[in-house]
Structure formats: structure tokens, C-alpha cells
PDB file of N, CA and C in Angstrom:
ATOM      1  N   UNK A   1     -54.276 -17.788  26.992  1.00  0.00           N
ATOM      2  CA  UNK A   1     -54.804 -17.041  25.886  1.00  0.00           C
ATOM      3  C   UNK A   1     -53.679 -16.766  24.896  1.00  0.00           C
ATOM      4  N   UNK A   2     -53.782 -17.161  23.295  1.00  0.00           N
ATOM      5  CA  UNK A   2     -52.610 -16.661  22.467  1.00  0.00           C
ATOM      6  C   UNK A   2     -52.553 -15.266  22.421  1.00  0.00           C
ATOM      7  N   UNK A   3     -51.144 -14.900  21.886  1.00  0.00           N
ATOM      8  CA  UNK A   3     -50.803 -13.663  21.576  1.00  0.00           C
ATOM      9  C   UNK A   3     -52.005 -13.235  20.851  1.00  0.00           C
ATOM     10  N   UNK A   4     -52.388 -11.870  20.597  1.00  0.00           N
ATOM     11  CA  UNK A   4     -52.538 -11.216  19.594  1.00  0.00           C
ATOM     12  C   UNK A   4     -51.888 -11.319  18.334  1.00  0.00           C
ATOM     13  N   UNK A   5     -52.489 -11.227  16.845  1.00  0.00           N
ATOM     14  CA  UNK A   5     -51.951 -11.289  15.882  1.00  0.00           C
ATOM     15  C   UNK A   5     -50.933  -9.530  15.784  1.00  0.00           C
ATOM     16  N   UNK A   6     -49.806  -9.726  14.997  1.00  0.00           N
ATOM     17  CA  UNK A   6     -49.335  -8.759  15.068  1.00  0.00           C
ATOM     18  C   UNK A   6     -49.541  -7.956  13.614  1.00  0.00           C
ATOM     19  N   UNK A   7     -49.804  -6.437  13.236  1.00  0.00           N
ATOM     20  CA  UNK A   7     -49.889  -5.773  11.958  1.00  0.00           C
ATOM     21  C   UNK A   7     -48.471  -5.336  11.901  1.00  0.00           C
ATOM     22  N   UNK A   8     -48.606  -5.022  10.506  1.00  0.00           N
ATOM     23  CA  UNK A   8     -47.639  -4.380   9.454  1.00  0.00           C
ATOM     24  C   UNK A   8     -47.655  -3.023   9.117  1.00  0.00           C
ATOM     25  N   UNK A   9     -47.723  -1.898   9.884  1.00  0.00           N
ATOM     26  CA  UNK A   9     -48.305  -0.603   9.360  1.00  0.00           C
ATOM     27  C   UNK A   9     -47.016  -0.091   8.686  1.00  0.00           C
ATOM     28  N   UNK A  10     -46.410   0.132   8.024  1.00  0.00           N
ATOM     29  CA  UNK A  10     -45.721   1.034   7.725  1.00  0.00           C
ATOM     30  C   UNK A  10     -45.213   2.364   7.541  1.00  0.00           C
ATOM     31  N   UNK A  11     -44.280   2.896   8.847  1.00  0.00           N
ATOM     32  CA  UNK A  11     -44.195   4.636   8.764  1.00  0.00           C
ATOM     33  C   UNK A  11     -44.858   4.755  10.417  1.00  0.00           C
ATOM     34  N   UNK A  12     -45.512   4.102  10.832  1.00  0.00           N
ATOM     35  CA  UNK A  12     -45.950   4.265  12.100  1.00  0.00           C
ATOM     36  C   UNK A  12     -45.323   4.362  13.545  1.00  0.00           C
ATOM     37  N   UNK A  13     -45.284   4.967  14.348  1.00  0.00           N
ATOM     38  CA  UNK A  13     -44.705   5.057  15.491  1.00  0.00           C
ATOM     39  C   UNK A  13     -44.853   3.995  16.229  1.00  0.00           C
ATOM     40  N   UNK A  14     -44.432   3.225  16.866  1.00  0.00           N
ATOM     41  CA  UNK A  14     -44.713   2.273  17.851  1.00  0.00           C
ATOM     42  C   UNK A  14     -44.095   2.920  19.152  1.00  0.00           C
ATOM     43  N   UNK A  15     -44.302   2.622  20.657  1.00  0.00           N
ATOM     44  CA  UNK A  15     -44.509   2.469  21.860  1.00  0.00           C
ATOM     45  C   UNK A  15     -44.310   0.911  22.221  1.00  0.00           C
ATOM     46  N   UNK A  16     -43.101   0.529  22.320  1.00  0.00           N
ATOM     47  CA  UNK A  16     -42.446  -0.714  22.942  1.00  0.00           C
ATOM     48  C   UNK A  16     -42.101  -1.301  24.269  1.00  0.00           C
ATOM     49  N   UNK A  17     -42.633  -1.732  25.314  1.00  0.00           N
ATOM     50  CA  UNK A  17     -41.805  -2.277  26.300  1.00  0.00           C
ATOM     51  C   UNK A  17     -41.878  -3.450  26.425  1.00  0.00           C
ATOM     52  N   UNK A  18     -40.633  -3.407  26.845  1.00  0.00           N
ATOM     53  CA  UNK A  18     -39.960  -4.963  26.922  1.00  0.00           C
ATOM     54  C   UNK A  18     -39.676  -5.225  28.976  1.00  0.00           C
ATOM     55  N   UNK A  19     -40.273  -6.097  28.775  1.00  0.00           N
ATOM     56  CA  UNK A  19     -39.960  -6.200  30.414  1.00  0.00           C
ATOM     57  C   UNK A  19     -38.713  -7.133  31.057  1.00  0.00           C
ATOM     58  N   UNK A  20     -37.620  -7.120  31.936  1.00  0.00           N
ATOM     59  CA  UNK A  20     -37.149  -7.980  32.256  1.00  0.00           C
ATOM     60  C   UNK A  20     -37.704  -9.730  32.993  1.00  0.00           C
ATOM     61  N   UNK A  21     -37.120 -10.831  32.652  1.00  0.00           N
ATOM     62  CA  UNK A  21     -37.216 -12.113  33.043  1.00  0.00           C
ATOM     63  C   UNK A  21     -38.272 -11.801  34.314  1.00  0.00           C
ATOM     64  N   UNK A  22     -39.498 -12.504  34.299  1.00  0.00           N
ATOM     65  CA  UNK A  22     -40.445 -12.565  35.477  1.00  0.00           C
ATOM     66  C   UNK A  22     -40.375 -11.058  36.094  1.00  0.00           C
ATOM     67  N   UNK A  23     -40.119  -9.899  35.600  1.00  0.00           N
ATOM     68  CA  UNK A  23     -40.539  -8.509  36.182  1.00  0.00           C
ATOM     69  C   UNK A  23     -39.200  -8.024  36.977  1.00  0.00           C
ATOM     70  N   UNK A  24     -38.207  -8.793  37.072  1.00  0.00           N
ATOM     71  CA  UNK A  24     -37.195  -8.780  38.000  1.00  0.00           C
ATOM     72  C   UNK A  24     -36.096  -7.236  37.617  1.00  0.00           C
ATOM     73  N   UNK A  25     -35.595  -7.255  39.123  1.00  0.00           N
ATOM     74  CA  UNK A  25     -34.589  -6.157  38.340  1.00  0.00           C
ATOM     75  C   UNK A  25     -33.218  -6.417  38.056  1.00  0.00           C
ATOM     76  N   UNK A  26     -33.204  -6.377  36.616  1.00  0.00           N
ATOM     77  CA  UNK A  26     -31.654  -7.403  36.279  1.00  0.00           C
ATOM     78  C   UNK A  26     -31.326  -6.400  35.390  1.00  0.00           C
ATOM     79  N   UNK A  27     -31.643  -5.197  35.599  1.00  0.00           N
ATOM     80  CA  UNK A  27     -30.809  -3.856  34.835  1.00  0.00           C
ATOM     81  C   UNK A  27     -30.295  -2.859  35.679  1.00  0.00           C
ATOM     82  N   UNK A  28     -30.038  -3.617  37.314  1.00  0.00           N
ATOM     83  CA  UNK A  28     -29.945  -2.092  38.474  1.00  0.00           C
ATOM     84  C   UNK A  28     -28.304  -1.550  38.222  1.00  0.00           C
ATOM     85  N   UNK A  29     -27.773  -2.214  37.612  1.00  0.00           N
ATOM     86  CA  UNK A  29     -25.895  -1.802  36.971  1.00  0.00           C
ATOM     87  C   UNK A  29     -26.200  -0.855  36.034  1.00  0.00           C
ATOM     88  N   UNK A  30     -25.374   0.305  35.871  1.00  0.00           N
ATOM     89  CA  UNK A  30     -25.307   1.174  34.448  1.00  0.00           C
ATOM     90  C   UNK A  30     -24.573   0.345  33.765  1.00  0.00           C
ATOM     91  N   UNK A  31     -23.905  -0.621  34.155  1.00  0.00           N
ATOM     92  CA  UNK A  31     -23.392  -1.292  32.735  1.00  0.00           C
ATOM     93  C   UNK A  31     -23.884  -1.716  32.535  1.00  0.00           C
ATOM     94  N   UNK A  32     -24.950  -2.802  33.391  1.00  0.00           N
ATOM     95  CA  UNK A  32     -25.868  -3.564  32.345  1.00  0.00           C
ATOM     96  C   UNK A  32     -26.895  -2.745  31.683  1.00  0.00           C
ATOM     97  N   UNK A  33     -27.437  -1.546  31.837  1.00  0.00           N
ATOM     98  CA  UNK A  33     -28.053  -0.715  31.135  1.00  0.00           C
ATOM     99  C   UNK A  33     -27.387  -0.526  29.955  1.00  0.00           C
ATOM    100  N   UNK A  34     -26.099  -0.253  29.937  1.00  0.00           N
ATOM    101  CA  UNK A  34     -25.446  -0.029  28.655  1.00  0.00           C
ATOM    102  C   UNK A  34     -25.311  -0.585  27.812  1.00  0.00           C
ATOM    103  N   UNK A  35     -24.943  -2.270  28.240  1.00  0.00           N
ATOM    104  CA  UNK A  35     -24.831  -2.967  27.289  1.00  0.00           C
ATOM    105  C   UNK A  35     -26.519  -3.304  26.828  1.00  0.00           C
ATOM    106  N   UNK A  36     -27.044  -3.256  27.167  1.00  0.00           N
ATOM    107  CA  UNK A  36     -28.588  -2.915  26.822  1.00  0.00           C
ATOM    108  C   UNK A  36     -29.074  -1.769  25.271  1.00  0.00           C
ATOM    109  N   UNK A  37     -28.435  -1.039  25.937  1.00  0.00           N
ATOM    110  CA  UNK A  37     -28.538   0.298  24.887  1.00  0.00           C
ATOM    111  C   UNK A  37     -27.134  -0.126  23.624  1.00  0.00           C
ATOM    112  N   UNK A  38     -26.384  -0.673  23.842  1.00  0.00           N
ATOM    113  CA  UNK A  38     -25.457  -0.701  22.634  1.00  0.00           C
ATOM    114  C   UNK A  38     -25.976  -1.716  22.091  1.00  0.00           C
ATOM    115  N   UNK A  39     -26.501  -2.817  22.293  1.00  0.00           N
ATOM    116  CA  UNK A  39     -27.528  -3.284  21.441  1.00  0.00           C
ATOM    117  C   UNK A  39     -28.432  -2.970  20.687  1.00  0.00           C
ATOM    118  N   UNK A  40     -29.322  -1.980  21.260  1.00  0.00           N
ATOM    119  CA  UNK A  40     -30.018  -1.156  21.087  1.00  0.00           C
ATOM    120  C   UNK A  40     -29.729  -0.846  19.494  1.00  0.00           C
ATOM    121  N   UNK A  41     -28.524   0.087  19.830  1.00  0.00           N
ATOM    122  CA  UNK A  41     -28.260   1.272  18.604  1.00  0.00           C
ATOM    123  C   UNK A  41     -27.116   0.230  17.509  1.00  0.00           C
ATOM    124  N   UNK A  42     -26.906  -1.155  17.969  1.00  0.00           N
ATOM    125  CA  UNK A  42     -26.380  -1.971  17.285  1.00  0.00           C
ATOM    126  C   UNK A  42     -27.610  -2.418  16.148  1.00  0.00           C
ATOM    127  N   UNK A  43     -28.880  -2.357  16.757  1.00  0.00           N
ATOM    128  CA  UNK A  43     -29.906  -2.894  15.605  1.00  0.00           C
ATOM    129  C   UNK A  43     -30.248  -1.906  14.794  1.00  0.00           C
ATOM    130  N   UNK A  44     -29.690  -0.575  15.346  1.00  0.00           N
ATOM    131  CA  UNK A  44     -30.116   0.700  14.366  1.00  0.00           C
ATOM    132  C   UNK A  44     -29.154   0.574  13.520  1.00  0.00           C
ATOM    133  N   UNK A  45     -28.015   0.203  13.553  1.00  0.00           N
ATOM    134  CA  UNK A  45     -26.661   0.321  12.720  1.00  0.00           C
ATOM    135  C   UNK A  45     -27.065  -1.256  11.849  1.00  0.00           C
ATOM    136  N   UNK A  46     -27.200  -2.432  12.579  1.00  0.00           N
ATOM    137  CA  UNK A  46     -27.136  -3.799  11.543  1.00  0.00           C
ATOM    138  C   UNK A  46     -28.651  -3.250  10.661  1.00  0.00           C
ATOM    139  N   UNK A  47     -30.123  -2.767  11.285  1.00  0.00           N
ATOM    140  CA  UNK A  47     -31.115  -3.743  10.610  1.00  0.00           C
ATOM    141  C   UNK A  47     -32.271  -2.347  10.208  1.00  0.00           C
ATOM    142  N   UNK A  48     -31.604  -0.905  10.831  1.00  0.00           N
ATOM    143  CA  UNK A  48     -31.873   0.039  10.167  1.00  0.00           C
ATOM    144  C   UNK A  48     -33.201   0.480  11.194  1.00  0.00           C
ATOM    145  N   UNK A  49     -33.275  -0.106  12.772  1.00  0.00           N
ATOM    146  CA  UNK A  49     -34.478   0.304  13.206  1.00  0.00           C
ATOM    147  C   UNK A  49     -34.633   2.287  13.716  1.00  0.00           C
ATOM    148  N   UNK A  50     -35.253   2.515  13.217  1.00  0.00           N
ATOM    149  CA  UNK A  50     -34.858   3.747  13.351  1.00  0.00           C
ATOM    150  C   UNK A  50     -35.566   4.578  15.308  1.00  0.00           C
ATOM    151  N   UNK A  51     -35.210   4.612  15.999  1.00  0.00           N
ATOM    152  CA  UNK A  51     -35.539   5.139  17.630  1.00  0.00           C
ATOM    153  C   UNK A  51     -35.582   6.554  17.906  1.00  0.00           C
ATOM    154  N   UNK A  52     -37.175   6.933  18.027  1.00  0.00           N
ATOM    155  CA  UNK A  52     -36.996   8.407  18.857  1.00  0.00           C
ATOM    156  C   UNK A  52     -36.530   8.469  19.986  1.00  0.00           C
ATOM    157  N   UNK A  53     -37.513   7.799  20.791  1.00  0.00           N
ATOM    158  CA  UNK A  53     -36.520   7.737  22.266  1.00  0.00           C
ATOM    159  C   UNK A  53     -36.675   6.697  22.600  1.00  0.00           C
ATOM    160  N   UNK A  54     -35.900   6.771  23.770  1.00  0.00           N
ATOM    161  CA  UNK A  54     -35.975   5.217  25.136  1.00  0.00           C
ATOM    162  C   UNK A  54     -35.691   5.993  26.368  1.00  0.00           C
ATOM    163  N   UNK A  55     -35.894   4.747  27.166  1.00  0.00           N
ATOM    164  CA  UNK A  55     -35.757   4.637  28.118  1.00  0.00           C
ATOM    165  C   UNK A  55     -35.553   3.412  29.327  1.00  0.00           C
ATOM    166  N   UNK A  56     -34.736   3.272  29.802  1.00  0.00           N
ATOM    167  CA  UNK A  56     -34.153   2.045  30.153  1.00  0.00           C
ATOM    168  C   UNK A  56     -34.306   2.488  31.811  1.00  0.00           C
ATOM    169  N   UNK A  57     -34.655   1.310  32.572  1.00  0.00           N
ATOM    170  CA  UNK A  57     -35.187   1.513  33.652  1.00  0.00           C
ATOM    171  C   UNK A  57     -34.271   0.000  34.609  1.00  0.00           C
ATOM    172  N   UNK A  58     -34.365  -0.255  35.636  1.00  0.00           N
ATOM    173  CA  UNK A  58     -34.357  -1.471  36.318  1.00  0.00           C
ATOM    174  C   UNK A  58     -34.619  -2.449  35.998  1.00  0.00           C
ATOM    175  N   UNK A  59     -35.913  -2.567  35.706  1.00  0.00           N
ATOM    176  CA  UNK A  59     -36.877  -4.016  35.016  1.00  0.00           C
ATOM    177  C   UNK A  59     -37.425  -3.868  34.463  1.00  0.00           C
ATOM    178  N   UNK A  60     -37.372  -2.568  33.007  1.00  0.00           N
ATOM    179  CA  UNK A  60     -38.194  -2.837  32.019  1.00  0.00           C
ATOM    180  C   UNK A  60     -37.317  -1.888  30.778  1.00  0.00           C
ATOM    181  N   UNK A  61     -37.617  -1.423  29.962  1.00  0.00           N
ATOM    182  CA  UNK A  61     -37.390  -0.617  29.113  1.00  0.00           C
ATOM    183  C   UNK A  61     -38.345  -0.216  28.076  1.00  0.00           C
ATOM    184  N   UNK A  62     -38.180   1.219  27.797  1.00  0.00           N
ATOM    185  CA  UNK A  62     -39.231   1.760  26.831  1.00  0.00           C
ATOM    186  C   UNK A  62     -38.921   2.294  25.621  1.00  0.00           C
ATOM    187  N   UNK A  63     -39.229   2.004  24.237  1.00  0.00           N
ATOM    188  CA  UNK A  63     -39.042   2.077  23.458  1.00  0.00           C
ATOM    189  C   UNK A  63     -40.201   2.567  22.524  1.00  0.00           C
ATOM    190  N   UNK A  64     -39.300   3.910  21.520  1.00  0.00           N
ATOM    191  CA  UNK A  64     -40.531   4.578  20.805  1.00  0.00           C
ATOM    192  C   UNK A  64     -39.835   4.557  19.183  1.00  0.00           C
ATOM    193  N   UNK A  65     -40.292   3.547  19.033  1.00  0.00           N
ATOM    194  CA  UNK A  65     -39.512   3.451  17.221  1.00  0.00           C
ATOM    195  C   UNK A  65     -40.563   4.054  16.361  1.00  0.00           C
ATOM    196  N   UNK A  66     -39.926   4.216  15.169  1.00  0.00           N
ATOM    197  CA  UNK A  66     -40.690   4.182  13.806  1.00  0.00           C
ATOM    198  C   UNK A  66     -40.527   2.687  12.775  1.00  0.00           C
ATOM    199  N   UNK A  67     -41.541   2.306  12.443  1.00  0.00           N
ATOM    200  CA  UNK A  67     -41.032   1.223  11.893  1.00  0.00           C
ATOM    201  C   UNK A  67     -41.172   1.694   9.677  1.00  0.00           C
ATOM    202  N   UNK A  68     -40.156   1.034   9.857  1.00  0.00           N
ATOM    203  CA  UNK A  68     -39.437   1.141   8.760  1.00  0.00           C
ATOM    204  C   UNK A  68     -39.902   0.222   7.384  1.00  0.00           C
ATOM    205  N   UNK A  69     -40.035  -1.008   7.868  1.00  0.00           N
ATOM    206  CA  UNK A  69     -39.840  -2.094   6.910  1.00  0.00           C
ATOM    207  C   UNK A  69     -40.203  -3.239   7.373  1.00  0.00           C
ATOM    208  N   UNK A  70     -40.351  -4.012   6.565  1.00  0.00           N
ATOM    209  CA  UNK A  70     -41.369  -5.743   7.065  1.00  0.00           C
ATOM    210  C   UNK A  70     -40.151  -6.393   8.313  1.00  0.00           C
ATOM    211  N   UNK A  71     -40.532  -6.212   9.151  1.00  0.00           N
ATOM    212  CA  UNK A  71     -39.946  -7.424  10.374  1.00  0.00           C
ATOM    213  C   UNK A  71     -38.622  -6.493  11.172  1.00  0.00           C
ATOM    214  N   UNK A  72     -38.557  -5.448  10.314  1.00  0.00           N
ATOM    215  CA  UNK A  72     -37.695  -4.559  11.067  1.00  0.00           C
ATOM    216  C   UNK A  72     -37.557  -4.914  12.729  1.00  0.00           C
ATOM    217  N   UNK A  73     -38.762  -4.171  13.299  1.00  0.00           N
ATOM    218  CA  UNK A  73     -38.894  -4.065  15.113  1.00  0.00           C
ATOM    219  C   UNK A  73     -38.860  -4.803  15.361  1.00  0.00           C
ATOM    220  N   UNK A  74     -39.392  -6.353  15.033  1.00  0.00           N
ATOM    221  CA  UNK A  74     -39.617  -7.414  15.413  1.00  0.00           C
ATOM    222  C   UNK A  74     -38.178  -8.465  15.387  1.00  0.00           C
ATOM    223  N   UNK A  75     -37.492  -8.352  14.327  1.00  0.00           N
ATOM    224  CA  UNK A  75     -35.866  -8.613  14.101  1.00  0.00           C
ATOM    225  C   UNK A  75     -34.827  -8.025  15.336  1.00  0.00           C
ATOM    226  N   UNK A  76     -35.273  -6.619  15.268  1.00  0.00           N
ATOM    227  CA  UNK A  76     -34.206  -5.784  16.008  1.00  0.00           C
ATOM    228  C   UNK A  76     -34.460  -6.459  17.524  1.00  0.00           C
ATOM    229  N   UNK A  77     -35.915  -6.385  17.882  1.00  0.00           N
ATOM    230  CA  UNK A  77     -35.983  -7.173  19.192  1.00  0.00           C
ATOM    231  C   UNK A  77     -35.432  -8.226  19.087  1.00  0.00           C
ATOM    232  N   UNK A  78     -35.643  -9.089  18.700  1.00  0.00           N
ATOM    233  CA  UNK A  78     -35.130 -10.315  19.109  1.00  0.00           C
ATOM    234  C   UNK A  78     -33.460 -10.386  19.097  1.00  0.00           C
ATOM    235  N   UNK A  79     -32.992  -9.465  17.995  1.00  0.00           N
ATOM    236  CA  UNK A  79     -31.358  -9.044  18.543  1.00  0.00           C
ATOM    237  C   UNK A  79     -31.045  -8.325  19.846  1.00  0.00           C
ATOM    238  N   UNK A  80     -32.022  -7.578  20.198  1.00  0.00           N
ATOM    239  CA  UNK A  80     -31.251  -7.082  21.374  1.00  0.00           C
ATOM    240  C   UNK A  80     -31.845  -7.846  22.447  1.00  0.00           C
ATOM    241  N   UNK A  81     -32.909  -8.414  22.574  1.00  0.00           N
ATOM    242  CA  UNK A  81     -33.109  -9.433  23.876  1.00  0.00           C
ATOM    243  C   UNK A  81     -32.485 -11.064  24.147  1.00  0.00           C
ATOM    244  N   UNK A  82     -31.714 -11.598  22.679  1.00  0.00           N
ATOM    245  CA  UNK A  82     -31.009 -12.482  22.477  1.00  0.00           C
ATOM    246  C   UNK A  82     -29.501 -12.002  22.878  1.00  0.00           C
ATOM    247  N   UNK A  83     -29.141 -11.202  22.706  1.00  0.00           N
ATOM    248  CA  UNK A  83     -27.629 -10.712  23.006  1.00  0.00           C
ATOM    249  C   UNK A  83     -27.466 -10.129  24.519  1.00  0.00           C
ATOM    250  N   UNK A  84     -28.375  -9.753  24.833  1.00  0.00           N
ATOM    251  CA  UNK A  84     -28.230  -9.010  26.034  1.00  0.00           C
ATOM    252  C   UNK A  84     -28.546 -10.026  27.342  1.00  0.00           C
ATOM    253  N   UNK A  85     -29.538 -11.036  27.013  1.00  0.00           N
ATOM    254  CA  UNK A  85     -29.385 -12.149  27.669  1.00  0.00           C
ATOM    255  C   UNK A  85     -28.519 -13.242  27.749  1.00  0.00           C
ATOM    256  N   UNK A  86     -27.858 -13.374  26.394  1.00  0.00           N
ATOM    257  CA  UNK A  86     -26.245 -13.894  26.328  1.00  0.00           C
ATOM    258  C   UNK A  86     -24.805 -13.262  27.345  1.00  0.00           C
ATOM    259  N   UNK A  87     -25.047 -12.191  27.314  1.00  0.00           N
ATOM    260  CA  UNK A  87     -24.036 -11.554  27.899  1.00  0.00           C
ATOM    261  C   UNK A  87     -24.457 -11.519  29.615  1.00  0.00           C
ATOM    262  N   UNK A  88     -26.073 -11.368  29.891  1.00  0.00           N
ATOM    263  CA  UNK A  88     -26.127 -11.564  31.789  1.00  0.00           C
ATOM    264  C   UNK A  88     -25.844 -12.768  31.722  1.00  0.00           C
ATOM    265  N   UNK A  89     -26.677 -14.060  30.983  1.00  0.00           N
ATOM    266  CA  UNK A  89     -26.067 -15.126  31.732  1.00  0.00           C
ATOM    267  C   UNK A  89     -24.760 -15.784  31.615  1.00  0.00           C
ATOM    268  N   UNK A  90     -23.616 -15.302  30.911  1.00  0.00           N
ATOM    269  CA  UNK A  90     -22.700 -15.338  30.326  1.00  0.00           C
ATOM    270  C   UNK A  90     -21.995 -14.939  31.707  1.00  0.00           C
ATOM    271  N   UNK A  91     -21.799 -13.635  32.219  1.00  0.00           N
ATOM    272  CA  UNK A  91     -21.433 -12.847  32.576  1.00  0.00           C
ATOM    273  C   UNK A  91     -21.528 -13.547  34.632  1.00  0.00           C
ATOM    274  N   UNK A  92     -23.210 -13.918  34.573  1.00  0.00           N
ATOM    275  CA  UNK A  92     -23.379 -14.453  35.938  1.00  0.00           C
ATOM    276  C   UNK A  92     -22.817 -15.613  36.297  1.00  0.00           C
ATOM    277  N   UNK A  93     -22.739 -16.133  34.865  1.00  0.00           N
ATOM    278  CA  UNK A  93     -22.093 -17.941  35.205  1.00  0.00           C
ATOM    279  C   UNK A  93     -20.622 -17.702  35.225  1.00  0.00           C
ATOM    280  N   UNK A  94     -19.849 -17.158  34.856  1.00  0.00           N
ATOM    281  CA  UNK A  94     -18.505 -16.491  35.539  1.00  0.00           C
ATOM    282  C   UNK A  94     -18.400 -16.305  36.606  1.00  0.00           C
ATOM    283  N   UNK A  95     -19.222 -15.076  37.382  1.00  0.00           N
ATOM    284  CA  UNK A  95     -19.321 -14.861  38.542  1.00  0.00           C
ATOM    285  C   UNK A  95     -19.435 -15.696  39.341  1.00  0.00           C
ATOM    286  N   UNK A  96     -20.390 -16.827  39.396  1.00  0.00           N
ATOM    287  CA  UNK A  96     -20.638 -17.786  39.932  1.00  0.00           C
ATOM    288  C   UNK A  96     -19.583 -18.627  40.035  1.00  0.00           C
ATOM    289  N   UNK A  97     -18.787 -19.092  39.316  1.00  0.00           N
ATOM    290  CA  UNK A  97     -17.966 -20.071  38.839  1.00  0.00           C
ATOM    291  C   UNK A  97     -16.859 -19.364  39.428  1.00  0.00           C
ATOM    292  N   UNK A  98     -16.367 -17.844  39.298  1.00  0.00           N
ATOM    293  CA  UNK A  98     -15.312 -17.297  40.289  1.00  0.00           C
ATOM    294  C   UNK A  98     -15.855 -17.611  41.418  1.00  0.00           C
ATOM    295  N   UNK A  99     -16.685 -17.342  42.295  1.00  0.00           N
ATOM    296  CA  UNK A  99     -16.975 -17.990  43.813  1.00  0.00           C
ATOM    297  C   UNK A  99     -17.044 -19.178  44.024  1.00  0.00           C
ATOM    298  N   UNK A 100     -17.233 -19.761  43.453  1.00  0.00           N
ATOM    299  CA  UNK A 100     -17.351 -21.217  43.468  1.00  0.00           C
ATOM    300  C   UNK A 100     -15.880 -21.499  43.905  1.00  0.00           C
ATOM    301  N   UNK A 101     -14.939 -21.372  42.814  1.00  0.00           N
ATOM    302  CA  UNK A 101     -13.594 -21.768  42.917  1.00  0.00           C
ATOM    303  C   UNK A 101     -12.887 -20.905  44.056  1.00  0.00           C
ATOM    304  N   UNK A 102     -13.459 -19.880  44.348  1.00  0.00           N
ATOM    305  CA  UNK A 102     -12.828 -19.211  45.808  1.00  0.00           C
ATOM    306  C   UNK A 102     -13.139 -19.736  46.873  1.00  0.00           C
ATOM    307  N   UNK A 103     -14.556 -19.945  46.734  1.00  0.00           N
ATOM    308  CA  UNK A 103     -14.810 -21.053  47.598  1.00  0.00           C
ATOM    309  C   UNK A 103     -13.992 -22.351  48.541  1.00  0.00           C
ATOM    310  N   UNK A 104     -14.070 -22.929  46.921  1.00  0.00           N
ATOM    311  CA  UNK A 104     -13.035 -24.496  46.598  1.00  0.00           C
ATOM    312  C   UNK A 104     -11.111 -24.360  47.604  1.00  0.00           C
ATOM    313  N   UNK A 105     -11.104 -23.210  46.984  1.00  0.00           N
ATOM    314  CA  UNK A 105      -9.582 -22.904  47.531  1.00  0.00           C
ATOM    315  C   UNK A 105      -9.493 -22.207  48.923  1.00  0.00           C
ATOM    316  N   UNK A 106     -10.302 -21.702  49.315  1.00  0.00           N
ATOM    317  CA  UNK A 106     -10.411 -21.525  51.168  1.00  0.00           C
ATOM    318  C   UNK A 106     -10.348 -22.481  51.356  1.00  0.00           C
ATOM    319  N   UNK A 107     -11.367 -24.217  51.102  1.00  0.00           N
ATOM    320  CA  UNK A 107     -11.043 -24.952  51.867  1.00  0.00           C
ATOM    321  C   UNK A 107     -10.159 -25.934  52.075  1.00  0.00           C
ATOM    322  N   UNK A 108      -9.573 -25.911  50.308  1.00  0.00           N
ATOM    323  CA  UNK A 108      -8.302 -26.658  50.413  1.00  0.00           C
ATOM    324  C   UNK A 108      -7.262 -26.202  51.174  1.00  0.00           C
ATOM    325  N   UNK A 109      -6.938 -25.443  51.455  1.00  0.00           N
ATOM    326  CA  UNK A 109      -6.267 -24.691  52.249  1.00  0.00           C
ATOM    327  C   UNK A 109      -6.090 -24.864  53.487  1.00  0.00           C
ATOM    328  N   UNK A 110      -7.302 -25.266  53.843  1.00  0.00           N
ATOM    329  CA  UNK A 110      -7.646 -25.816  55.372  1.00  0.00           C
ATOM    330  C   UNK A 110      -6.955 -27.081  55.444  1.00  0.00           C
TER     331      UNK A 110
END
């Protein structure tokens, strides 16, 4: 079934959640919560979205904006779910790639 078409109200409150990749919990770190939220208040600072509250959870997050201006919320999302997914898989493929090579060097060793 397609999306719903999306409106333009202007001045209106919205009620936002954004869910993590397949429902998963890939926010159980306060840092990755954080870097979550400095995104966040990075789109309030680049694109002017203005946020009553949030709330950031494990595998989802809640968001209560006002929208401002044509494409505002819709901009700001896609900045903070583009950056913040840059930085986990950024961040995991390191990780990975450090074990890997720890790996590698236990067995050369042998």
C-alpha cells in the first residue's frame, strides 16, 4: 500500500516517531542517544525546526515539533536519520574491522 499523501499545515504541532532499522534496538548506548539528539538540535540550528519536546528511547524516538515552513520537518528528518545512520554504520564497521584484525593477529602469532 503507498504512503499517504503528506499536508502542508502551517503553525501546526506535529507528533513524530521515527522508529529504528526493522524495530531493533540500536539506541541502547547514551551515546548513541546523544549523537541522536545533537542532530536533532543540529536541524534546529541549520534548518530552523523548531521542538517542544522529545524523547529518545531504545528503538524509537518521539518527536513534538511545530512546523515552521515548507519542507522544514521533512528536511530536518532526513538530516538527522541520514547522519545518525552514517555515524552507527560508520562507527560498527570500525568495530568490526578492529576485531577482525585482532582476530588476524592472535593467529599470526600462532
Amino acid at each position: 500500500m503507498p504512503p499517504a499523501n503528506r499536508h502542508f499545515l502551517p503553525g501546526y504541532v506535529w507528533h513524530i516517531t521515527h522508529r529504528c532499522h526493522q524495530k531493533k534496538f540500536l539506541l541502547k548506548s547514551a551515546r548513541e542517544r546523544r549523537r541522536y539528539l545533537y542532530w536533532v538540535f543540529e536541524a534546529k540550528k541549520r534548518l530552523g525546526l523548531s521542538v517542544l519536546d522529545y524523547r529518545v528511547t531504545s528503538n524509537h524516538i518521539r518527536l513534538l515539533v511545530k512546523d515552521m515552513g515548507v519542507n522544514v520537518i521533512a528536511e530536518s528528518m532526513q538530516l538527522i536519520g541520514s547522519r545518525t545512520v552514517q555515524e552507527y554504520t560508520g562507527e560498527a564497521y570500525r568495530a568490526a574491522r578492529r576485531k577482525r584484525s585482532l582476530h588476524t593477529e592472535f593467529y599470526r602469532r600462532k
